[in-house]
C-alpha atoms as a PDB file:
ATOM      1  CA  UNK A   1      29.004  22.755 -60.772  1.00  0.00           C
ATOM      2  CA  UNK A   2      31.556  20.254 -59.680  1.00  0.00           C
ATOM      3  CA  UNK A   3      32.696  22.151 -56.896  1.00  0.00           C
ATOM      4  CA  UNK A   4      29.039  22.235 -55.535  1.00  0.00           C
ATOM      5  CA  UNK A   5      29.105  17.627 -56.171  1.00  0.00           C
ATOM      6  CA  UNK A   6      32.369  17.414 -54.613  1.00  0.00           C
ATOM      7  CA  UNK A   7      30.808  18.982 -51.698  1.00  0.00           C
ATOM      8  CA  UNK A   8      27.867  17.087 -51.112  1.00  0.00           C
ATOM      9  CA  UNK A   9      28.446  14.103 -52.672  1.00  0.00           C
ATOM     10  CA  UNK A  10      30.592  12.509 -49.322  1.00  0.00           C
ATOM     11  CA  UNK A  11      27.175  13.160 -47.337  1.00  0.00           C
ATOM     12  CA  UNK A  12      25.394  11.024 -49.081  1.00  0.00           C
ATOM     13  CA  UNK A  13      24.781   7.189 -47.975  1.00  0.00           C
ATOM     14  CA  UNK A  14      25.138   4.372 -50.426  1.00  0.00           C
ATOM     15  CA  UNK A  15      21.890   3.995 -52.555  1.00  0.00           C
ATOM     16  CA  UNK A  16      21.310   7.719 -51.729  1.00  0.00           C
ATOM     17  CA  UNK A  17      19.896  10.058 -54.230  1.00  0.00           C
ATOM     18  CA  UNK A  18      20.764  13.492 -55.294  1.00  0.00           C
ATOM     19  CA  UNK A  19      18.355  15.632 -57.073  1.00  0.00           C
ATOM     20  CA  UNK A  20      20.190  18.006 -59.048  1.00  0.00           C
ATOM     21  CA  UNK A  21      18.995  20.872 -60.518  1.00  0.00           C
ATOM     22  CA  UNK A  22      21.363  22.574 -63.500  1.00  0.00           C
ATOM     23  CA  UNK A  23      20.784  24.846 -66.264  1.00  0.00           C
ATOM     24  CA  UNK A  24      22.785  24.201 -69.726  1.00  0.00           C
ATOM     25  CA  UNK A  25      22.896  23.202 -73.210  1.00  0.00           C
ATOM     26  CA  UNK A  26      21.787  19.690 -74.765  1.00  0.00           C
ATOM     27  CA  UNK A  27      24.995  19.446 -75.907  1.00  0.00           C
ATOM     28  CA  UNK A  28      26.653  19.582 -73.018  1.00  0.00           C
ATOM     29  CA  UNK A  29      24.649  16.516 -71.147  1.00  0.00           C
ATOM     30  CA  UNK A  30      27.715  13.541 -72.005  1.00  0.00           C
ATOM     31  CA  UNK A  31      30.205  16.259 -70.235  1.00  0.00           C
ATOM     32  CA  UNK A  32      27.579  16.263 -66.967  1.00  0.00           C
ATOM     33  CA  UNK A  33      27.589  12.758 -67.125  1.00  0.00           C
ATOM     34  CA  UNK A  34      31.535  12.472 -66.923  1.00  0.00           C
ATOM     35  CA  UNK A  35      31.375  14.370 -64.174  1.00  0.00           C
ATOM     36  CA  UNK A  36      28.722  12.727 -62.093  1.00  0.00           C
ATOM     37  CA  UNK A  37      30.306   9.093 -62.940  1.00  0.00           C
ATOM     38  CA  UNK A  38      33.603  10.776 -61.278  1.00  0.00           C
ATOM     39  CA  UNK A  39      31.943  11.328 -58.491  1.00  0.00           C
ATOM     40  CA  UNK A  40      30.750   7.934 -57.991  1.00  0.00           C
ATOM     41  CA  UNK A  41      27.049   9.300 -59.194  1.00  0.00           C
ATOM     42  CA  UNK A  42      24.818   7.578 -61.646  1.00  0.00           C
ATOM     43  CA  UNK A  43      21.734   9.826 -63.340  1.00  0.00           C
ATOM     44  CA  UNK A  44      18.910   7.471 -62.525  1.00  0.00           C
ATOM     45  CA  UNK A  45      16.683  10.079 -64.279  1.00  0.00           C
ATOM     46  CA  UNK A  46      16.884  13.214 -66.415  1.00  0.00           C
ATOM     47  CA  UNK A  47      14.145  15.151 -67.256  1.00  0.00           C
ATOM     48  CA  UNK A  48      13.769  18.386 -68.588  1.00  0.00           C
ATOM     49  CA  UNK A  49      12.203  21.093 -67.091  1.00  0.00           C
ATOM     50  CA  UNK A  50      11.363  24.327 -69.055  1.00  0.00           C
ATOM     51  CA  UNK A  51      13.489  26.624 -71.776  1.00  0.00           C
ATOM     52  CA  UNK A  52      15.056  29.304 -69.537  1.00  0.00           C
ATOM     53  CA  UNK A  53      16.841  31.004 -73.173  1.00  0.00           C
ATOM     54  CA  UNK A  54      17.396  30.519 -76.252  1.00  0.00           C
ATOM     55  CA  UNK A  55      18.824  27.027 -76.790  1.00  0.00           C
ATOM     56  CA  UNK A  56      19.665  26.916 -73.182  1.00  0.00           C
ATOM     57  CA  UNK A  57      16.882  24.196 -70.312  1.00  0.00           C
ATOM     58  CA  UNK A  58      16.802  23.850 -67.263  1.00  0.00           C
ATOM     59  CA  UNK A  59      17.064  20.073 -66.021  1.00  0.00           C
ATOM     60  CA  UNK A  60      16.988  18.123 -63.231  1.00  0.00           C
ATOM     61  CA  UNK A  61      18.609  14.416 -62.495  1.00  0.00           C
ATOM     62  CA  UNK A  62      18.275  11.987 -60.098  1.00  0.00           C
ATOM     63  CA  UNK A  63      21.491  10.898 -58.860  1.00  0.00           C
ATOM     64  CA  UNK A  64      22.114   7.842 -57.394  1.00  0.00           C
ATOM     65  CA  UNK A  65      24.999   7.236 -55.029  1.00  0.00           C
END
């Protein structure tokens, strides 16, 4: 996942947004969070967006550049 940031991220223009679509655990949301602040991103939004298995959702953020 932070392979697929590192390459888009540069593209985007100051006050850009990324929507980002990732499937995972709950518990593993403050770790996504690291990740997007180190790429100079800030979740705007985070929503989720069905169960996809057991214990595991799909979510989506709104990125902010």
């Amino acid at each position: 996942m932070d392979g697929i940031l590192a390459q888009f991220a540069p593209f985007v223009q100051e006050t850009g947004i990324i929507h980002f679509y990732t499937f995972n655990a709950g518990n593993e949301i403050p770790d996504l969070n690291e990740t997007f602040a180190g790429r100079g991103l800030i979740p705007a939004r985070y929503r989720s967006c069905g169960n996809v298995a057991p214990g595991i959702r799909r979510r989506a953020f709104d990125l902010v550049k």
